[in-house]
N, C-alpha and C. Protein backbone atom coordinates (compact mmCIF):
# COMPACT_ATOMS: atom_id res chain seq x y z
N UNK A 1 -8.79 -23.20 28.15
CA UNK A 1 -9.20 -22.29 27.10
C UNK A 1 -7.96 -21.69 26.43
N UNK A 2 -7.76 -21.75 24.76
CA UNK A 2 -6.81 -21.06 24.58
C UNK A 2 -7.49 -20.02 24.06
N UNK A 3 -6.19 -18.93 24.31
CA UNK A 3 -6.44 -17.57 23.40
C UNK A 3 -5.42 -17.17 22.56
N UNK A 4 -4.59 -17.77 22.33
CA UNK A 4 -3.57 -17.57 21.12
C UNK A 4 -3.75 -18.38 19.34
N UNK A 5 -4.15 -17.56 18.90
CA UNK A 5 -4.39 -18.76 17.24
C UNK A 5 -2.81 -19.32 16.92
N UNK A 6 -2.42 -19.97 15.91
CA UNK A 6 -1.85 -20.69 15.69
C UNK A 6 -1.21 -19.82 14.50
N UNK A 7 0.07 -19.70 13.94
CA UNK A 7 0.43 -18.96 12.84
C UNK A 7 -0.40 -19.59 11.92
N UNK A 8 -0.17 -20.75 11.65
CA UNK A 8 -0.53 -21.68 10.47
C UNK A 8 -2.35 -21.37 10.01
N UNK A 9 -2.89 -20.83 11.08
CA UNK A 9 -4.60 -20.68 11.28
C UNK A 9 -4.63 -19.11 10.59
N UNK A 10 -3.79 -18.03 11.20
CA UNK A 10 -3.74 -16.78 10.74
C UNK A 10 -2.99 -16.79 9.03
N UNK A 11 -2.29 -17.41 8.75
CA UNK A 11 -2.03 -17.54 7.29
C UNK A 11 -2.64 -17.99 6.80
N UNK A 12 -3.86 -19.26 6.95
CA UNK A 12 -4.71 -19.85 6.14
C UNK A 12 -5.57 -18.20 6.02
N UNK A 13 -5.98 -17.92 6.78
CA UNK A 13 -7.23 -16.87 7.03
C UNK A 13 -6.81 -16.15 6.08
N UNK A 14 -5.76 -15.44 6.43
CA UNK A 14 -5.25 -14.14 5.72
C UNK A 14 -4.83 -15.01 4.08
N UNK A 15 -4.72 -15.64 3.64
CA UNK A 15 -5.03 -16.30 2.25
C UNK A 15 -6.42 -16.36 1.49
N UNK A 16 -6.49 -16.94 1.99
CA UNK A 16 -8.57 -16.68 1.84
C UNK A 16 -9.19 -15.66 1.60
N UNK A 17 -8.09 -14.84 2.60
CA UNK A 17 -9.20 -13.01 2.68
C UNK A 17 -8.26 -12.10 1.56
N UNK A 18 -7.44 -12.97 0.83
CA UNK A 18 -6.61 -12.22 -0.14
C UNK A 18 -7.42 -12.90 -1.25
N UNK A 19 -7.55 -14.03 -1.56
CA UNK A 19 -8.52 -14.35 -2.86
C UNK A 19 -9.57 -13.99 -2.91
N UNK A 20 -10.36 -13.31 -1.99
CA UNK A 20 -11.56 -12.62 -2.61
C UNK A 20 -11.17 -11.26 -2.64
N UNK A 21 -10.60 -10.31 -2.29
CA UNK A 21 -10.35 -9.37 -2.43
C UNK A 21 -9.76 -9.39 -3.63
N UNK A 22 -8.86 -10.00 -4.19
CA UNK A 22 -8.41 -9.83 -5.27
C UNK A 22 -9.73 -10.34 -6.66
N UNK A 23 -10.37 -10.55 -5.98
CA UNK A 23 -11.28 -11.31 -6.66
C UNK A 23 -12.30 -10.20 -7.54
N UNK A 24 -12.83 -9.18 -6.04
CA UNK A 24 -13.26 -7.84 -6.21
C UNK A 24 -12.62 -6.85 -7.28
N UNK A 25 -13.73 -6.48 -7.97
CA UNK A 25 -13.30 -5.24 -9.18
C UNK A 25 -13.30 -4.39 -8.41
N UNK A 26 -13.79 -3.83 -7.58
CA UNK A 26 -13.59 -2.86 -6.82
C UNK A 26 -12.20 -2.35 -6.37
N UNK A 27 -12.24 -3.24 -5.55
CA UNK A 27 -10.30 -3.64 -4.91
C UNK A 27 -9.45 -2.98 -6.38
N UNK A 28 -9.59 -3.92 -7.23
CA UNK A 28 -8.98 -3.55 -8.00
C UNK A 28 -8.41 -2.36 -9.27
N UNK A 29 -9.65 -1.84 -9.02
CA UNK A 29 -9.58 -0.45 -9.94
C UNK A 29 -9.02 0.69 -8.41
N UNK A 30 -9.19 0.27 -7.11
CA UNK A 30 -8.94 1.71 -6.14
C UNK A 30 -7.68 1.13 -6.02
N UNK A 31 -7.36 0.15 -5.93
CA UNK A 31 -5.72 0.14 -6.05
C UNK A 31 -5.02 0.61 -6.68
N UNK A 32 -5.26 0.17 -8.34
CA UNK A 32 -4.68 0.82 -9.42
C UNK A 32 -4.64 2.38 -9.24
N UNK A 33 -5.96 2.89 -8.85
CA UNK A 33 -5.76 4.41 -9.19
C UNK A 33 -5.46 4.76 -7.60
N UNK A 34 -5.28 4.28 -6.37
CA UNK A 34 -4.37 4.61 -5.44
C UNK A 34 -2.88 4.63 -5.73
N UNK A 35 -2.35 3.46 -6.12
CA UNK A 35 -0.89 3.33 -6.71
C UNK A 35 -0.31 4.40 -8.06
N UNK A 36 -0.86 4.63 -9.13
CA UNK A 36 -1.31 5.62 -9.89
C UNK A 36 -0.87 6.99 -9.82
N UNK A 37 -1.40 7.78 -8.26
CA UNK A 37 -1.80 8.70 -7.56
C UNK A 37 -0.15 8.61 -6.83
N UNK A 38 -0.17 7.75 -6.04
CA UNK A 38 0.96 7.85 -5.27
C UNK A 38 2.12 7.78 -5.86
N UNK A 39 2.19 7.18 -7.35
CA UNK A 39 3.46 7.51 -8.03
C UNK A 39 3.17 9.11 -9.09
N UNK A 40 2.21 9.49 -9.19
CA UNK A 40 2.20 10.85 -9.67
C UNK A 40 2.46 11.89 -8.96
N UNK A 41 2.28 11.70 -7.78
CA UNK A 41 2.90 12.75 -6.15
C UNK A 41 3.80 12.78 -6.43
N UNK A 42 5.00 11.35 -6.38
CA UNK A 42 6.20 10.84 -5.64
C UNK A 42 7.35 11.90 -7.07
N UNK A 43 6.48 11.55 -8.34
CA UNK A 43 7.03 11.93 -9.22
C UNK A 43 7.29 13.60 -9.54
N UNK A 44 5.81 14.30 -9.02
CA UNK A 44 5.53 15.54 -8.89
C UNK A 44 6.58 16.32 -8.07
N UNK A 45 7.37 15.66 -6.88
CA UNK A 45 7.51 16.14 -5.42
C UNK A 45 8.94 16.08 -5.98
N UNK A 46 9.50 15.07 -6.46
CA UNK A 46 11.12 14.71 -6.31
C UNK A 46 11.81 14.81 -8.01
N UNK A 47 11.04 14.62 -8.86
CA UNK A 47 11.84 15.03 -10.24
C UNK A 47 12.71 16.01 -10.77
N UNK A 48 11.41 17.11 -10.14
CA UNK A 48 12.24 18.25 -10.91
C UNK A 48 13.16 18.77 -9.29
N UNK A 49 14.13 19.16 -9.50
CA UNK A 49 15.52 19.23 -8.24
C UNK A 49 15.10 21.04 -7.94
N UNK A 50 14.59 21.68 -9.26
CA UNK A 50 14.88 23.17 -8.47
C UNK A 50 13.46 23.52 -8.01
N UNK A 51 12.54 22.42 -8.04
CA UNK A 51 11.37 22.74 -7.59
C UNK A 51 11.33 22.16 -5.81
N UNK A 52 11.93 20.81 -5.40
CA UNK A 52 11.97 20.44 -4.83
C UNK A 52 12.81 21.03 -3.34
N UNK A 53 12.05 20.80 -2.49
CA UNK A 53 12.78 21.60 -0.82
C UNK A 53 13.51 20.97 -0.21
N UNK A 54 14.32 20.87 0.73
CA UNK A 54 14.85 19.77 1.30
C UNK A 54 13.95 19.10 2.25
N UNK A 55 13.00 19.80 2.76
CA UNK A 55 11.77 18.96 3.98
C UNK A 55 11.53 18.01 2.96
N UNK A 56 11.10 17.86 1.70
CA UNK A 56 10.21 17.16 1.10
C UNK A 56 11.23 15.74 1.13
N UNK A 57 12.43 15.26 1.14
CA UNK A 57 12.91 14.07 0.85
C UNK A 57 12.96 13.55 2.27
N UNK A 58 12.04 13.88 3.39
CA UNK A 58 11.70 13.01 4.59
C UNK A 58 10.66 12.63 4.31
N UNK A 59 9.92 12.64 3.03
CA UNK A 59 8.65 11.91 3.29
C UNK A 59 8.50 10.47 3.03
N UNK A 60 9.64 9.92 1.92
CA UNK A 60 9.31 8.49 1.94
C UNK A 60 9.85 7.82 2.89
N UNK A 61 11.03 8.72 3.87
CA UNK A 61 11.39 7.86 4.87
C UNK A 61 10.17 7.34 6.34
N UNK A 62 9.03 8.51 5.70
CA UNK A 62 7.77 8.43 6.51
C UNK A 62 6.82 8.22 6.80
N UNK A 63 6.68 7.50 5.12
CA UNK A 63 5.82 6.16 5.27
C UNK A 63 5.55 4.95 4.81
């Protein structure tokens, strides 16, 4: 019995499960306005210098 898949089996898969997702309008509008969002933070947090704290420039190292 094996229990290890094969890389070549997990990349087919994970290909497959990327063309329908991309496929989805769904996917695609919560991405956009996830990505959107996360550059309106990033922009909010770090632009302006006399608004900004020093805690705040550990956050992209944090995720």
């Amino acid at each position: 019995m094996r229990t290890l898949i094969s890389l070549d089996t997990i990349q087919t898969i994970a290909r497959y499960e990327a063309k329908v997702l991309f496929r989805s309008w769904f996917f695609r509008i919560f991405s956009s306005l996830a990505l959107f969002f996360l550059i309106l933070v990033n922009v909010a947090l770090f632009a302006l210098p006399s608004t900004s704290r020093w805690m705040f420039f550990g956050i992209p190292t944090s995720i």
